[in-house]
C-alpha atoms as a PDB file:
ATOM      1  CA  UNK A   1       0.304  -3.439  11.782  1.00  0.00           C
ATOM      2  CA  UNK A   2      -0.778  -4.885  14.100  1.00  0.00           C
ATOM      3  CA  UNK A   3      -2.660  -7.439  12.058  1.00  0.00           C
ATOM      4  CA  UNK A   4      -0.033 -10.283  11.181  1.00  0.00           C
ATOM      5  CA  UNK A   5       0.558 -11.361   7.414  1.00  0.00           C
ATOM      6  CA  UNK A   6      -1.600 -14.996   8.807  1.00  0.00           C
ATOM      7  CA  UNK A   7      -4.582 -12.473   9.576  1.00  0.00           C
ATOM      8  CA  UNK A   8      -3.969 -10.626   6.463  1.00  0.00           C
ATOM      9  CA  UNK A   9      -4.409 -13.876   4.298  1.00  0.00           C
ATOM     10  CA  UNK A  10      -7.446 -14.782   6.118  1.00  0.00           C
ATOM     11  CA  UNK A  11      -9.239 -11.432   5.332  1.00  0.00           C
ATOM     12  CA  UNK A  12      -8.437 -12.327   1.826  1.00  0.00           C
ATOM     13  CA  UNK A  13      -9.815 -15.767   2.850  1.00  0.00           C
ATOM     14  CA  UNK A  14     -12.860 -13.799   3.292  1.00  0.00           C
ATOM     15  CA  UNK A  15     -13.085 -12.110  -0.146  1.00  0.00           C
ATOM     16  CA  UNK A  16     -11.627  -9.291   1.403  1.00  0.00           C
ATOM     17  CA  UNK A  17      -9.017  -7.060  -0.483  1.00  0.00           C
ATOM     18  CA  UNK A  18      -6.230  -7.069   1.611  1.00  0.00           C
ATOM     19  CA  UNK A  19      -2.601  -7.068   2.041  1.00  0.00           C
ATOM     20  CA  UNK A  20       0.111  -6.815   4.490  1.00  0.00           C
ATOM     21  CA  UNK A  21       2.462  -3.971   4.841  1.00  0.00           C
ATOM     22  CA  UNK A  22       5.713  -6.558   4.297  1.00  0.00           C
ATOM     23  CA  UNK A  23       4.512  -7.825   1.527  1.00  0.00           C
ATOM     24  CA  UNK A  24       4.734  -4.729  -0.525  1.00  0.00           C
ATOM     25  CA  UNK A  25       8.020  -3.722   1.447  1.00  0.00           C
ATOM     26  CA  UNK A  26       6.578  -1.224   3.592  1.00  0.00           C
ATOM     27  CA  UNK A  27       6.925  -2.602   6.944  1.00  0.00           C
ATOM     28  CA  UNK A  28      10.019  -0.970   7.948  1.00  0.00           C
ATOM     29  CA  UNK A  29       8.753   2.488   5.764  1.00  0.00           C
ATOM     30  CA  UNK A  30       7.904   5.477   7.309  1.00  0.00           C
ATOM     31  CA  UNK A  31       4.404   6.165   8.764  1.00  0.00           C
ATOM     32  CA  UNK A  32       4.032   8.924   5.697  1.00  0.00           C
ATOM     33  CA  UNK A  33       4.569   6.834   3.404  1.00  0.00           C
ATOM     34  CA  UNK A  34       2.739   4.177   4.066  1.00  0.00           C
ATOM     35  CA  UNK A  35       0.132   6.589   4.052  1.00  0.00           C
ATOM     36  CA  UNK A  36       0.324   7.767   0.703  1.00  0.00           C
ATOM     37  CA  UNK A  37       0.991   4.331  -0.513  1.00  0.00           C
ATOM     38  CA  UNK A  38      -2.790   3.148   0.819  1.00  0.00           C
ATOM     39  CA  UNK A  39      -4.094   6.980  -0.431  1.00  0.00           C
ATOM     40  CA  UNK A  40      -2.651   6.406  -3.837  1.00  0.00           C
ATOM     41  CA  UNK A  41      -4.202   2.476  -3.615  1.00  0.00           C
ATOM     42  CA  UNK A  42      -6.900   2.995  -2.289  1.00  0.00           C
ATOM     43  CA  UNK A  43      -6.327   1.062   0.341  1.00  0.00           C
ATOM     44  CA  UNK A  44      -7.459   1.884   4.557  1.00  0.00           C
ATOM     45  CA  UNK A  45      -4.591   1.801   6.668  1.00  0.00           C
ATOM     46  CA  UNK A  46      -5.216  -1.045   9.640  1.00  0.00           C
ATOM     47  CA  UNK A  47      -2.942  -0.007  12.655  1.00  0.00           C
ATOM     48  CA  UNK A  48      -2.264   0.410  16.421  1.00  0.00           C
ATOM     49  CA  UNK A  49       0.285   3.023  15.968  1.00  0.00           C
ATOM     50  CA  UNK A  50      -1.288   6.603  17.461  1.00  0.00           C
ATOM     51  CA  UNK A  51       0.821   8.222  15.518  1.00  0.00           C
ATOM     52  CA  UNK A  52      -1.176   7.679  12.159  1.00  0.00           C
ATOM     53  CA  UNK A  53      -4.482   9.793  13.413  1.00  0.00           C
ATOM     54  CA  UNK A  54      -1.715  12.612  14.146  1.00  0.00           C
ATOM     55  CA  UNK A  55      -0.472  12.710  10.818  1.00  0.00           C
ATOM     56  CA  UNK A  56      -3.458  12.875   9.350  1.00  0.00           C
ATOM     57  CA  UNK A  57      -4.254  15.716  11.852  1.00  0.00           C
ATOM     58  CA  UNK A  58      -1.773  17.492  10.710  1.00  0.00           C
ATOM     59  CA  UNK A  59      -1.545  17.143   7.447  1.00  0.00           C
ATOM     60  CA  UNK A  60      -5.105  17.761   7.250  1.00  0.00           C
ATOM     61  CA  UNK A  61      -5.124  14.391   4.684  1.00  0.00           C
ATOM     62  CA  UNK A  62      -8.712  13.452   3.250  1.00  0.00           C
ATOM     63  CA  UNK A  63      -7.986  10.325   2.608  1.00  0.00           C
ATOM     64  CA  UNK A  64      -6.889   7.163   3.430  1.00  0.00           C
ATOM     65  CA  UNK A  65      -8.973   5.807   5.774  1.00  0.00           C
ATOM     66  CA  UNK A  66      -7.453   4.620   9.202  1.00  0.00           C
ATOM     67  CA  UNK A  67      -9.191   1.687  11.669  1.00  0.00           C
ATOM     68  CA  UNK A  68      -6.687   1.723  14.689  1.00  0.00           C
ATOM     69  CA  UNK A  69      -6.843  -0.589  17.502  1.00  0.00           C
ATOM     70  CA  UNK A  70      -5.343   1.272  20.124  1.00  0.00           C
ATOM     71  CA  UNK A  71      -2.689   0.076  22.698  1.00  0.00           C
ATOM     72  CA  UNK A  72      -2.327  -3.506  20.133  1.00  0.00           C
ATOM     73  CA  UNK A  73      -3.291  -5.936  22.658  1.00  0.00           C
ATOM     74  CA  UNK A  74      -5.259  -8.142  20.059  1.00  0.00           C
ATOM     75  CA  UNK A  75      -5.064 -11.564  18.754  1.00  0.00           C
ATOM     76  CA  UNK A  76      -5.491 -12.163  15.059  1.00  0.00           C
ATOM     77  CA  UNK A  77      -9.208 -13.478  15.997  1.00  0.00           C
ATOM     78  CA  UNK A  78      -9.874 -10.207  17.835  1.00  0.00           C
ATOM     79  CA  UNK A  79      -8.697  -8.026  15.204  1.00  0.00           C
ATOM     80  CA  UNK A  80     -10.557  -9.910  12.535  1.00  0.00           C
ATOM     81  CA  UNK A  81     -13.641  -9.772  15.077  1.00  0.00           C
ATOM     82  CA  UNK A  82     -13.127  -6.040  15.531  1.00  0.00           C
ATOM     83  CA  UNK A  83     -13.071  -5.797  11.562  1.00  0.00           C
ATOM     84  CA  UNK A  84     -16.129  -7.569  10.926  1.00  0.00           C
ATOM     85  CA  UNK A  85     -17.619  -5.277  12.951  1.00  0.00           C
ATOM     86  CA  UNK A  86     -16.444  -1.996  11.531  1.00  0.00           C
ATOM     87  CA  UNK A  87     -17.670  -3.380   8.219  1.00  0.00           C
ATOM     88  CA  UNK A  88     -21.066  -4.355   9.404  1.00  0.00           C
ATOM     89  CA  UNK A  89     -21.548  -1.170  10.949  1.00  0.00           C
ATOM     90  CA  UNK A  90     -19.841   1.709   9.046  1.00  0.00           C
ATOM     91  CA  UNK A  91     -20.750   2.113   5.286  1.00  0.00           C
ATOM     92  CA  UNK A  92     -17.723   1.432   3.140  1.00  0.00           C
ATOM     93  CA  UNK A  93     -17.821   4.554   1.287  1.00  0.00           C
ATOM     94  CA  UNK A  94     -17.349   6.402   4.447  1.00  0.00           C
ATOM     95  CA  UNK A  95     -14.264   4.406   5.472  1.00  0.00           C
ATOM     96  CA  UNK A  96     -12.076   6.121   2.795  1.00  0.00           C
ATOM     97  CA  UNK A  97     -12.420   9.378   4.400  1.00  0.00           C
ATOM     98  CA  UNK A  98     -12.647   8.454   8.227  1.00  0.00           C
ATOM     99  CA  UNK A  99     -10.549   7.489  11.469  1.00  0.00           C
ATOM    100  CA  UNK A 100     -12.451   4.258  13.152  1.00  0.00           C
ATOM    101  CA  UNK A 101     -11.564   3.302  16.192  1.00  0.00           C
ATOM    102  CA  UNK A 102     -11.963  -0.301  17.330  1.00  0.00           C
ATOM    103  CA  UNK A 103     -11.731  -1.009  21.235  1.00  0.00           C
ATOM    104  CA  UNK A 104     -12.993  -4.253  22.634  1.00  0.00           C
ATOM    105  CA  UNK A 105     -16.373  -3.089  23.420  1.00  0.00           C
ATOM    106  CA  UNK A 106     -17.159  -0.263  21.005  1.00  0.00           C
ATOM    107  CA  UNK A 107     -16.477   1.388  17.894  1.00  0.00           C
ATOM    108  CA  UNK A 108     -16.055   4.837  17.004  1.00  0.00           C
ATOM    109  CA  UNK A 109     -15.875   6.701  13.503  1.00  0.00           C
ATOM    110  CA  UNK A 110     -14.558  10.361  12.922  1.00  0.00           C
ATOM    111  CA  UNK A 111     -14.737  11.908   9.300  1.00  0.00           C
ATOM    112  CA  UNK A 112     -11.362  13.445   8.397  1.00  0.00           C
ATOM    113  CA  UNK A 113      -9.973  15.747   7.299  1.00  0.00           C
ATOM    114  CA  UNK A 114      -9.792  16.318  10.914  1.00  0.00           C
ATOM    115  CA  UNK A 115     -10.782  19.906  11.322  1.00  0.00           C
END
């Protein structure tokens, strides 16, 4: 969340590996778990929820990677937008092991574990 399952196809659209939490049952899951379901897939976490950089703050987790859009004000467009960026910008190998975040006018990247 807060990318819709519509947005999620389209990134696939775009040769993108992607899926949607409620398509593997994990929309209603636990924030923790949906973490270690992306760690132990591979997968980068795509949220709006605050409370995922937290838990990997505390839990001092190396992995997965997290792109949050904070406060979730974004279309589909703007979150696919925002994406593209992140990708163009950010090496994909350092995704896995960092919080990015994506406002409308800037993107930032922090390694984690978060020390």
């Amino acid at each position: 969340m807060p990318i819709s399952p519509d947005a999620a196809r389209s990134l696939i659209e775009k040769g993108h590996d992607a899926t949607h939490a409620s398509d593997v049952g994990l929309d209603r899951a636990p924030n923790l778990e949906v973490l270690e379901a992306a760690r132990i897939e591979d997968r980068i976490v795509v949220t709006a929820d605050l409370d995922y950089p937290r838990l990997l703050a505390i839990t001092r987790a190396e992995a997965p990677g997290l792109i949050l859009f904070p406060g979730g004000n974004y279309t589909d467009a703007e979150i696919i937008d925002g994406l593209s960026r992140v990708f163009a910008s950010i090496d994909r190998t350092l995704l896995w092991h960092s919080i990015v975040v994506v406002e409308k006018t800037r993107i930032r990247r922090r390694p984690i574990p978060i020390q």
